[in-house]
Each structure stands twice: as C-alpha cells, then as structure tokens.
C-alpha atoms as a PDB file:
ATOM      1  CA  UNK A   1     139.925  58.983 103.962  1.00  0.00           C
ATOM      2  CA  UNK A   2     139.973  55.815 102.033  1.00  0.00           C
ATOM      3  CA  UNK A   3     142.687  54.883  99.881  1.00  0.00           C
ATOM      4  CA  UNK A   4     144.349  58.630  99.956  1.00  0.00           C
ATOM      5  CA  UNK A   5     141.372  60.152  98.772  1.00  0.00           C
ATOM      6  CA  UNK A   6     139.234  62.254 101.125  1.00  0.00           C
ATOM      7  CA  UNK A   7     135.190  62.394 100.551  1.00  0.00           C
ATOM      8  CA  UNK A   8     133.741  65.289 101.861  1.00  0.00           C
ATOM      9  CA  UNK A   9     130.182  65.400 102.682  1.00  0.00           C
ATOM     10  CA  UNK A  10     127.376  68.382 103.070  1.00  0.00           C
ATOM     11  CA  UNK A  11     123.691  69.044 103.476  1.00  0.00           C
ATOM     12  CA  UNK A  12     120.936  69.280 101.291  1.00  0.00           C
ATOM     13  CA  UNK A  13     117.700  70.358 102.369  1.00  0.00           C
ATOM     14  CA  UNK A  14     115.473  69.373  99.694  1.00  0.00           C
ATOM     15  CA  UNK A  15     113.052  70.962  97.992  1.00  0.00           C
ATOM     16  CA  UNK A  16     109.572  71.720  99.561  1.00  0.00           C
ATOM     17  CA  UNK A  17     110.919  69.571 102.531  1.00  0.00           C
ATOM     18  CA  UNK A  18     112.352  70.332 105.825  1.00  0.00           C
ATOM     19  CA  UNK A  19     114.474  67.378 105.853  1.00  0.00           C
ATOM     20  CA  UNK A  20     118.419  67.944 105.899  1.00  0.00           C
ATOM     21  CA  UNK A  21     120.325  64.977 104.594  1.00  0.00           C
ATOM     22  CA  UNK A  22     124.106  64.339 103.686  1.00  0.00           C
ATOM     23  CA  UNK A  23     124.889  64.343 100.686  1.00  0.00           C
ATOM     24  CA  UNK A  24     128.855  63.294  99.277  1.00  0.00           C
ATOM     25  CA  UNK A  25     129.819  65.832  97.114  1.00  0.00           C
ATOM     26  CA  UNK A  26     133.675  64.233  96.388  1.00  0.00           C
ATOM     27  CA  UNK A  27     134.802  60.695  96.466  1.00  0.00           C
ATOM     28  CA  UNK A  28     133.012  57.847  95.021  1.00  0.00           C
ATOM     29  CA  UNK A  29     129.346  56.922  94.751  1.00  0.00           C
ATOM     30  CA  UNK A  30     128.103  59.938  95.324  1.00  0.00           C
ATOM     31  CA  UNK A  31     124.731  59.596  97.564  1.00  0.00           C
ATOM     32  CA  UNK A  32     121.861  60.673  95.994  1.00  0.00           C
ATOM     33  CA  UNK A  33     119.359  62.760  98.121  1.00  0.00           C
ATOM     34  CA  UNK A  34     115.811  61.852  98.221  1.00  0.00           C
ATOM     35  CA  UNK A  35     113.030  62.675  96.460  1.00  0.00           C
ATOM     36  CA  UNK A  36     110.276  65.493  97.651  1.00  0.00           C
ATOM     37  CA  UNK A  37     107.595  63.750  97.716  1.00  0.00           C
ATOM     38  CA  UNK A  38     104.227  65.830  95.402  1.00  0.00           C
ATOM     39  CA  UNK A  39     101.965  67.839  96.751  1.00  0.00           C
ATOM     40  CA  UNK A  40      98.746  66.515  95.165  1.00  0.00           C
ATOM     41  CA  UNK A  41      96.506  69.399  96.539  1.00  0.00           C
ATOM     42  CA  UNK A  42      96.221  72.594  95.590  1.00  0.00           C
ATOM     43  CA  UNK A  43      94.651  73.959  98.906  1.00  0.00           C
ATOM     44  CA  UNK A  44      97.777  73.091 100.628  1.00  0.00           C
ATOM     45  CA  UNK A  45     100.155  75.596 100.238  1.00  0.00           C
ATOM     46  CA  UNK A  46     104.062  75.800 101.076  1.00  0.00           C
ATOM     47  CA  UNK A  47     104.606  77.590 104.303  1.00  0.00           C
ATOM     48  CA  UNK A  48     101.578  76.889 106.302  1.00  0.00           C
ATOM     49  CA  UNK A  49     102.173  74.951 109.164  1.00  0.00           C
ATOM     50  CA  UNK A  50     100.266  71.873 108.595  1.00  0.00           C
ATOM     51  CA  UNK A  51     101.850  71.748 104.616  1.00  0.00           C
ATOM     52  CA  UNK A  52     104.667  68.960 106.142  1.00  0.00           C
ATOM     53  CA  UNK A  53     102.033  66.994 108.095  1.00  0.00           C
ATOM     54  CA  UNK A  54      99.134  66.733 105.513  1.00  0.00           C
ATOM     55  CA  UNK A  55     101.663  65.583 103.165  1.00  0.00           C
ATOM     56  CA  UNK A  56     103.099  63.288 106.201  1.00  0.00           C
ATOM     57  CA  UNK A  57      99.708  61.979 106.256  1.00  0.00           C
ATOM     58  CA  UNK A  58      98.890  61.320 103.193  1.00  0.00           C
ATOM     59  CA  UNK A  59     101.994  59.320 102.220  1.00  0.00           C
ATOM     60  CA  UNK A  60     102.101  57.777 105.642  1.00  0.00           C
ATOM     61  CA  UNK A  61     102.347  53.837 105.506  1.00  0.00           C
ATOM     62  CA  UNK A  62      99.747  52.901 106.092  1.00  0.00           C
ATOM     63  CA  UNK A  63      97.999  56.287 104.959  1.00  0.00           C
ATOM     64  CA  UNK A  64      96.655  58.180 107.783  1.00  0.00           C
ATOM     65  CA  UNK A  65      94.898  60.745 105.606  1.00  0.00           C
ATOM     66  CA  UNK A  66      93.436  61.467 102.240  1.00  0.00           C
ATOM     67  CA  UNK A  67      92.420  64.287 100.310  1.00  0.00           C
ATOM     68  CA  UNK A  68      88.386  65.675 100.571  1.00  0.00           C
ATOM     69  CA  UNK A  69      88.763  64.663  96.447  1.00  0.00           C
ATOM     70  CA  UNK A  70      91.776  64.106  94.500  1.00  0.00           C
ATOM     71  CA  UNK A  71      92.931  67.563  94.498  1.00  0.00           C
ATOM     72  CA  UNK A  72      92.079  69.343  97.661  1.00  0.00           C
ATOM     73  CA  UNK A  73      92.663  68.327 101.207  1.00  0.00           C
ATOM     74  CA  UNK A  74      90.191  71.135 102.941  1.00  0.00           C
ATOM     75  CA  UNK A  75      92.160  71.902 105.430  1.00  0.00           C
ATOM     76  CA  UNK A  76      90.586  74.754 106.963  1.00  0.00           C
ATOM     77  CA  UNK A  77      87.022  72.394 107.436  1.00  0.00           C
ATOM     78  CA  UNK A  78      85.876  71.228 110.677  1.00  0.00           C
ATOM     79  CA  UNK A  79      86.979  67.742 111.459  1.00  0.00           C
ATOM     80  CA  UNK A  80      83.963  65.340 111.929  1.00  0.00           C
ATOM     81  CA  UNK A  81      84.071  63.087 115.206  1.00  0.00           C
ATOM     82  CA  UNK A  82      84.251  59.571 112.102  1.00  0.00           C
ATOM     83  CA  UNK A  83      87.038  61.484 110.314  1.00  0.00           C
ATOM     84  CA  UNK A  84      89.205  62.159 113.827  1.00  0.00           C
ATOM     85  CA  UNK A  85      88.812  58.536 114.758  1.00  0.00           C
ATOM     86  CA  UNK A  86      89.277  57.394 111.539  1.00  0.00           C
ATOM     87  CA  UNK A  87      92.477  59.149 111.422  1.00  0.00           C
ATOM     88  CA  UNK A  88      93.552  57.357 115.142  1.00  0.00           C
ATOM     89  CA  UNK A  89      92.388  53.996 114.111  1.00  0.00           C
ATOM     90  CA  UNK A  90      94.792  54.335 110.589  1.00  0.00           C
ATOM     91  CA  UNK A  91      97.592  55.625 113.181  1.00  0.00           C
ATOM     92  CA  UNK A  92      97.207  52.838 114.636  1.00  0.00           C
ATOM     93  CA  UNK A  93      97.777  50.320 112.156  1.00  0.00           C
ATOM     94  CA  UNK A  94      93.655  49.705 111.394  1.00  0.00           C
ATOM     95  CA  UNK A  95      92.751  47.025 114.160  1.00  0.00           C
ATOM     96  CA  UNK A  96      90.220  45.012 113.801  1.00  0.00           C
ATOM     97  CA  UNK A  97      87.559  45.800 116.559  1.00  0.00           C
ATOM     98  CA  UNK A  98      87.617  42.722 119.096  1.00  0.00           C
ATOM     99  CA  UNK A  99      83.824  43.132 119.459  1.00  0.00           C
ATOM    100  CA  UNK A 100      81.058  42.211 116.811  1.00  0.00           C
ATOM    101  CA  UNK A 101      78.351  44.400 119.203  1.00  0.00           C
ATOM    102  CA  UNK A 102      77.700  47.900 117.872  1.00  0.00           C
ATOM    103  CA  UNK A 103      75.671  50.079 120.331  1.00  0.00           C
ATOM    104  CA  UNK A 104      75.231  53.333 118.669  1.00  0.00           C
ATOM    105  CA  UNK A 105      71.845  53.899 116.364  1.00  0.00           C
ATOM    106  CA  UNK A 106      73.999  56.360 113.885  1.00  0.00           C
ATOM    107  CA  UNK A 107      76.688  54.191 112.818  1.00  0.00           C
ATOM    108  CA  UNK A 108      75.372  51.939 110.302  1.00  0.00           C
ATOM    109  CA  UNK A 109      77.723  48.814 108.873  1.00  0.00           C
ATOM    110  CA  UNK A 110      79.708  49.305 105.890  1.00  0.00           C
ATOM    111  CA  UNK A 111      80.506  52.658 106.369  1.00  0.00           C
ATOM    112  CA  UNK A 112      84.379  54.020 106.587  1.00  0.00           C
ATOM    113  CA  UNK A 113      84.070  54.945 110.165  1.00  0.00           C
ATOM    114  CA  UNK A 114      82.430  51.996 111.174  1.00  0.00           C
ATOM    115  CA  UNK A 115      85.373  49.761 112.518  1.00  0.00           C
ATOM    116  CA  UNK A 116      86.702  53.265 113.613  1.00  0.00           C
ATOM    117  CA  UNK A 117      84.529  53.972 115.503  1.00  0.00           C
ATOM    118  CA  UNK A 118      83.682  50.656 117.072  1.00  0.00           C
ATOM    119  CA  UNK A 119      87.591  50.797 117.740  1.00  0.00           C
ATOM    120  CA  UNK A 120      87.691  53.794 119.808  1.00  0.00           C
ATOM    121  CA  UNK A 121      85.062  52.790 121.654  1.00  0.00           C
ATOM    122  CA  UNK A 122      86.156  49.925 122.786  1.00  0.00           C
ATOM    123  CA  UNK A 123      89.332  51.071 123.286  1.00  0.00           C
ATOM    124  CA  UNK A 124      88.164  54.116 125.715  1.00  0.00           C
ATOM    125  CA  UNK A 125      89.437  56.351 123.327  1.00  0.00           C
ATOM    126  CA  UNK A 126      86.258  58.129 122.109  1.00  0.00           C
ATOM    127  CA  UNK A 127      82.877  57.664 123.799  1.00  0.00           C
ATOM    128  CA  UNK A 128      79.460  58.294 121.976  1.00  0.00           C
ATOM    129  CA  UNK A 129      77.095  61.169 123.274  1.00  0.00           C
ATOM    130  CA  UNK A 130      74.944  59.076 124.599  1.00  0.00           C
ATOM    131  CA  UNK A 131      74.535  55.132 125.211  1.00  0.00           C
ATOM    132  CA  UNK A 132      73.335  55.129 121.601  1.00  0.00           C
ATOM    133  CA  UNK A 133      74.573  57.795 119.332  1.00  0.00           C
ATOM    134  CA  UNK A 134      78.213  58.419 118.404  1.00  0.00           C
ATOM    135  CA  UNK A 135      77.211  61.752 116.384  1.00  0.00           C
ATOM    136  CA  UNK A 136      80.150  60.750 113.768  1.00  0.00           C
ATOM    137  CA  UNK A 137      78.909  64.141 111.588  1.00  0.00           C
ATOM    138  CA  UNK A 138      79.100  66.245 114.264  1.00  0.00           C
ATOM    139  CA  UNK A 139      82.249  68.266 114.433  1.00  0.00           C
ATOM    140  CA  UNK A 140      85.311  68.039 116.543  1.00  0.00           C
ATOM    141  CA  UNK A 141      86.456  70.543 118.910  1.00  0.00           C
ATOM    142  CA  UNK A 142      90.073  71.005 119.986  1.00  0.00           C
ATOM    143  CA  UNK A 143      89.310  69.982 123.605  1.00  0.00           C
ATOM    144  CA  UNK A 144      87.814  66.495 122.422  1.00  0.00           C
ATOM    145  CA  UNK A 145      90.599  65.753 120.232  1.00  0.00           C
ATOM    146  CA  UNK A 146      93.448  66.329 122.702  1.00  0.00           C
ATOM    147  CA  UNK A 147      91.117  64.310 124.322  1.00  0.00           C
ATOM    148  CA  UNK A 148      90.998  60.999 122.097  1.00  0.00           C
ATOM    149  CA  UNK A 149      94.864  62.075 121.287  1.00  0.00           C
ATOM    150  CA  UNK A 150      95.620  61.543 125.335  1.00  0.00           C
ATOM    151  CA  UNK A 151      93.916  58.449 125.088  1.00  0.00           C
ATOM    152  CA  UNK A 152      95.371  57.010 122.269  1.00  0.00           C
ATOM    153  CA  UNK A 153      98.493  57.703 123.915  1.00  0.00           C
ATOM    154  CA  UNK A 154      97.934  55.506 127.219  1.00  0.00           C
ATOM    155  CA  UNK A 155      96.509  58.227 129.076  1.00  0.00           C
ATOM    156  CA  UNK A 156     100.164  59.121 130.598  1.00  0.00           C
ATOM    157  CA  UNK A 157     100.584  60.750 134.165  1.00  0.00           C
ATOM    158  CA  UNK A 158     102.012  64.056 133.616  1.00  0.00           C
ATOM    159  CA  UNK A 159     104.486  66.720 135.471  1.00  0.00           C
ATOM    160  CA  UNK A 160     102.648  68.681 138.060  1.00  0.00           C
ATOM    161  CA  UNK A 161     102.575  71.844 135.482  1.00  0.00           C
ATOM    162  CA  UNK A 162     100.932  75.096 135.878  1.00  0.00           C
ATOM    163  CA  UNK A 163      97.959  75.871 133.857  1.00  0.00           C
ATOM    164  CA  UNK A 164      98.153  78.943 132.112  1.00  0.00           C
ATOM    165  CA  UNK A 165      95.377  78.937 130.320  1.00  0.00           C
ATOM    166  CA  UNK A 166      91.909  80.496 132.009  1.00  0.00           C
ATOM    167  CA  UNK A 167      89.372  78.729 129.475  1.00  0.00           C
ATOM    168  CA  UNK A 168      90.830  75.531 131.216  1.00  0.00           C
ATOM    169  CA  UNK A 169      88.917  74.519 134.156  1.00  0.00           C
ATOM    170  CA  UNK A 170      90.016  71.636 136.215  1.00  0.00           C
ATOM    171  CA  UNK A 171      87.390  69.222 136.206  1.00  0.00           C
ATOM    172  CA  UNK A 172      86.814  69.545 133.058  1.00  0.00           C
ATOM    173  CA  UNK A 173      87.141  66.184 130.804  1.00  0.00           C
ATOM    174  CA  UNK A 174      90.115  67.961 128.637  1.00  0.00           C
ATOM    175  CA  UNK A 175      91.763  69.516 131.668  1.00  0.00           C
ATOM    176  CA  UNK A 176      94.896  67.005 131.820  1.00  0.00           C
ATOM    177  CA  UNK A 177      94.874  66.077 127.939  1.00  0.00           C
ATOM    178  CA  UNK A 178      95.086  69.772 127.224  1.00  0.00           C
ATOM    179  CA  UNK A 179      98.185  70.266 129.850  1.00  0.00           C
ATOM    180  CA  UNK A 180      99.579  66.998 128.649  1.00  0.00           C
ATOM    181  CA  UNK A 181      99.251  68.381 125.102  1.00  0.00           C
ATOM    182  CA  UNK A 182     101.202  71.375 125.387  1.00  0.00           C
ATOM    183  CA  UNK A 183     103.913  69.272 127.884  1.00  0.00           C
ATOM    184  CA  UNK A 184     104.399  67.243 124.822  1.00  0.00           C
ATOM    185  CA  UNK A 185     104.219  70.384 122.416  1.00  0.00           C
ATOM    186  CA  UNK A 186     101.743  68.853 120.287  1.00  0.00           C
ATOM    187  CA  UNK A 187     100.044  71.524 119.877  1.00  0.00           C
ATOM    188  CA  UNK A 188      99.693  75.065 122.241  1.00  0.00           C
ATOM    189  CA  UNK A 189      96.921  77.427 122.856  1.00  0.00           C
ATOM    190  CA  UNK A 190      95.595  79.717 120.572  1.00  0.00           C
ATOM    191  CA  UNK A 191      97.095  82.779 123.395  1.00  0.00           C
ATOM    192  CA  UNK A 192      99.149  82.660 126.408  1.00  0.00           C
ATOM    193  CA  UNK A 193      96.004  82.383 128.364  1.00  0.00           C
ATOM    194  CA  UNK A 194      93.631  80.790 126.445  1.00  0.00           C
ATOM    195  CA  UNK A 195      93.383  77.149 124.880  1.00  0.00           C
ATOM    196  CA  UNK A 196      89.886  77.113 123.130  1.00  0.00           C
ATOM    197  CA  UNK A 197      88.933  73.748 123.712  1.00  0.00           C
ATOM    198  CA  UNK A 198      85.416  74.415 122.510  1.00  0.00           C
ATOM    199  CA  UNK A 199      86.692  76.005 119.638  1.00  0.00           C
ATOM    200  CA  UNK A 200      86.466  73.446 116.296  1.00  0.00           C
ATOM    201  CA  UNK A 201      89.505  71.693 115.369  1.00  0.00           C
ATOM    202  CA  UNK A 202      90.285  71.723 111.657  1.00  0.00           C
ATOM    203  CA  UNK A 203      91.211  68.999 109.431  1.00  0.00           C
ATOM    204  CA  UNK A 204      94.484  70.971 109.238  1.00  0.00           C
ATOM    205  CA  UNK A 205      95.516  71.178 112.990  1.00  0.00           C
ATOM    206  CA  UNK A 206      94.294  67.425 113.498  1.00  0.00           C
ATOM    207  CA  UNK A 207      97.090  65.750 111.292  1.00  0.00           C
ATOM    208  CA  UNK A 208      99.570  68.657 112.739  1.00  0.00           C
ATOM    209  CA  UNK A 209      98.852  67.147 116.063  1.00  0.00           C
ATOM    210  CA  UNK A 210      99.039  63.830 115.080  1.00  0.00           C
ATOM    211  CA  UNK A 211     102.567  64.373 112.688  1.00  0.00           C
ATOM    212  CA  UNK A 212     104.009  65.832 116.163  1.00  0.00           C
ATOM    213  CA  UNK A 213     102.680  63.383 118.490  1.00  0.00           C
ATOM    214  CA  UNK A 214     104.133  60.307 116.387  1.00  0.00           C
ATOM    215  CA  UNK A 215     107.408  62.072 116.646  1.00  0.00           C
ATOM    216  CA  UNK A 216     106.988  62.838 112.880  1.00  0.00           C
ATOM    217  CA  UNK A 217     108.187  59.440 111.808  1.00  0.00           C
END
C-alpha cells in the first residue's frame, strides 16, 4: 500500500519459457515481463527436454553453444570429444591454456578445439587416448562426459550412495562421476538399473547436463 492505493501483483509465465515472474497488474509502473528469447533452430522443438537448455546455451554469456549452421542445432548427433570440451572450456569463461606445449599428434593449431583441448588437459579434466592422440572426432559417450563434467566440477567427495545401476562397475573410471551425477540430478540413467555409460551422449543431453549442473543460471 503506498499512498492509499494497493498494487497487486501476479505471475506470468512467459511464452515458450519456464520462467515465472511477477508481474504488477494495478498501481503504478506496471513491470513489464521479459522477453522469450527466439528459438533460431528449427530442429529444436518446444517440449523436448533439452529445448530450455540449448536455448540456455546458445544465449549464454559468454555462449556455451552454437547451432551445427544457422538454423539447426542437431541435437540428436553424437557429441565429438573437441565439441564436449569445447563446451567446458566456454563454461568456463574460455581460459587461456597456461602451457604453450601441445602433446597430442591430432590437434593441430588454429583449430576451435585447440585451446580446448589443451585446457582440459592440463586441467585433468579430459585426458587423450594415448600420450599422443586426443581423438577430438571421435564421439563422446555418456560415461566420459559425466566424467569431464565431475572433473570440471572439482572432483567432489560424494554421500556413500547405493548404486543402482548394474552396467556400473566399481572400478570403473565413471563409477563415482556417474553416482555423483545422479546425486546432483544432472542427469539419471536411461532405467532404474541401467546407466549406459558406453552408450553415445548427444549434443542434446550434453548442454541438458551442463544447463542443470550450472544451476541453470
């Protein structure tokens, strides 16, 4: 109540969003709600589940993501190992690599993975497949990304939780990423009892994971 008169306020979800805001609907200056922002792809439809994060991604400050072209995002491709780390090192903020020394054969300068790459590396957040290849082509499979996503994330000590799932061994280089990933609910499995972590992780499900890892700021 301010000078006698009583603003009232309620919520708008707007359009395409899942955001609720509050909007004044009596009293002065109304607020104005924001903006959707546009879907520039037509591959990315309304309703799937990554729809919120690709477009998260894309308008991210810095951008995290781009399309495949200027109209599709492909998100139902395979994720290559330069476009995952890519992705991480953009999360990040784009660091410049501290070291000028690049060990693997396959990852030529000038490239858009190259800093990437040499970034993850040297950050123990993705390894090569061997002392001199990074295989940046080759495609990413769910447990390797929960993987580099664990990483990223400090490597945290997690709750002494049950596994449920029986494609999960321990030993296994994904085994506490994968439990720390569904702890966090980044992402679950793909059944009560099975994770998949040799199944390939789409360009789709990688920016999902990402948007709810980084709280979907």
């Amino acid at each position: 109540v301010a000078g006698g008169e009583t603003t009232v306020y309620a919520t708008h979800v707007a359009p395409g969003t899942t955001v609720s805001v509050p909007v004044r609907v009596s009293g002065e200056a109304p607020i104005e709600p924001p903006q959707p922002k546009e879907n520039p792809f037509t591959d990315v439809e309304e309703g799937k589940f990554y729809y919120d994060p690709v477009l998260w991604a894309y308008y991210h400050d810095p951008q995290i993501a781009a399309g495949t072209s200027a109209t599709t995002f492909s998100p139902n491709d395979g994720a290559t190992r330069a476009q995952v780390v890519t992705f991480l090192w953009r999360a990040a903020g784009s660091p410049e690599p501290k070291t000028g020394t690049n060990p693997f054969e396959d990852v030529p300068d000038g490239t858009y993975f190259t800093e990437p790459v040499l970034w993850a590396a040297e950050e123990g957040i993705a390894s090569g497949t061997s002392a001199t290849t990074f295989s940046p082509n080759n495609t990413c499979t769910r447990g390797e990304f929960v993987t580099f996503l664990y990483r990223f994330a400090g490597s945290p000590s997690i709750d002494d939780v049950d596994n449920p799932f029986e494609d999960v061994d321990e030993g296994r280089f994904y085994y506490w990423p994968v439990l720390w990933a569904v702890e966090q609910k980044v992402t679950a499995g793909t059944s009560e009892t099975t994770f998949s972590p040799k199944k390939i992780c789409t360009r789709g499900e990688i920016v999902t994971f990402l948007y709810r890892y980084m709280g979907e700021e």
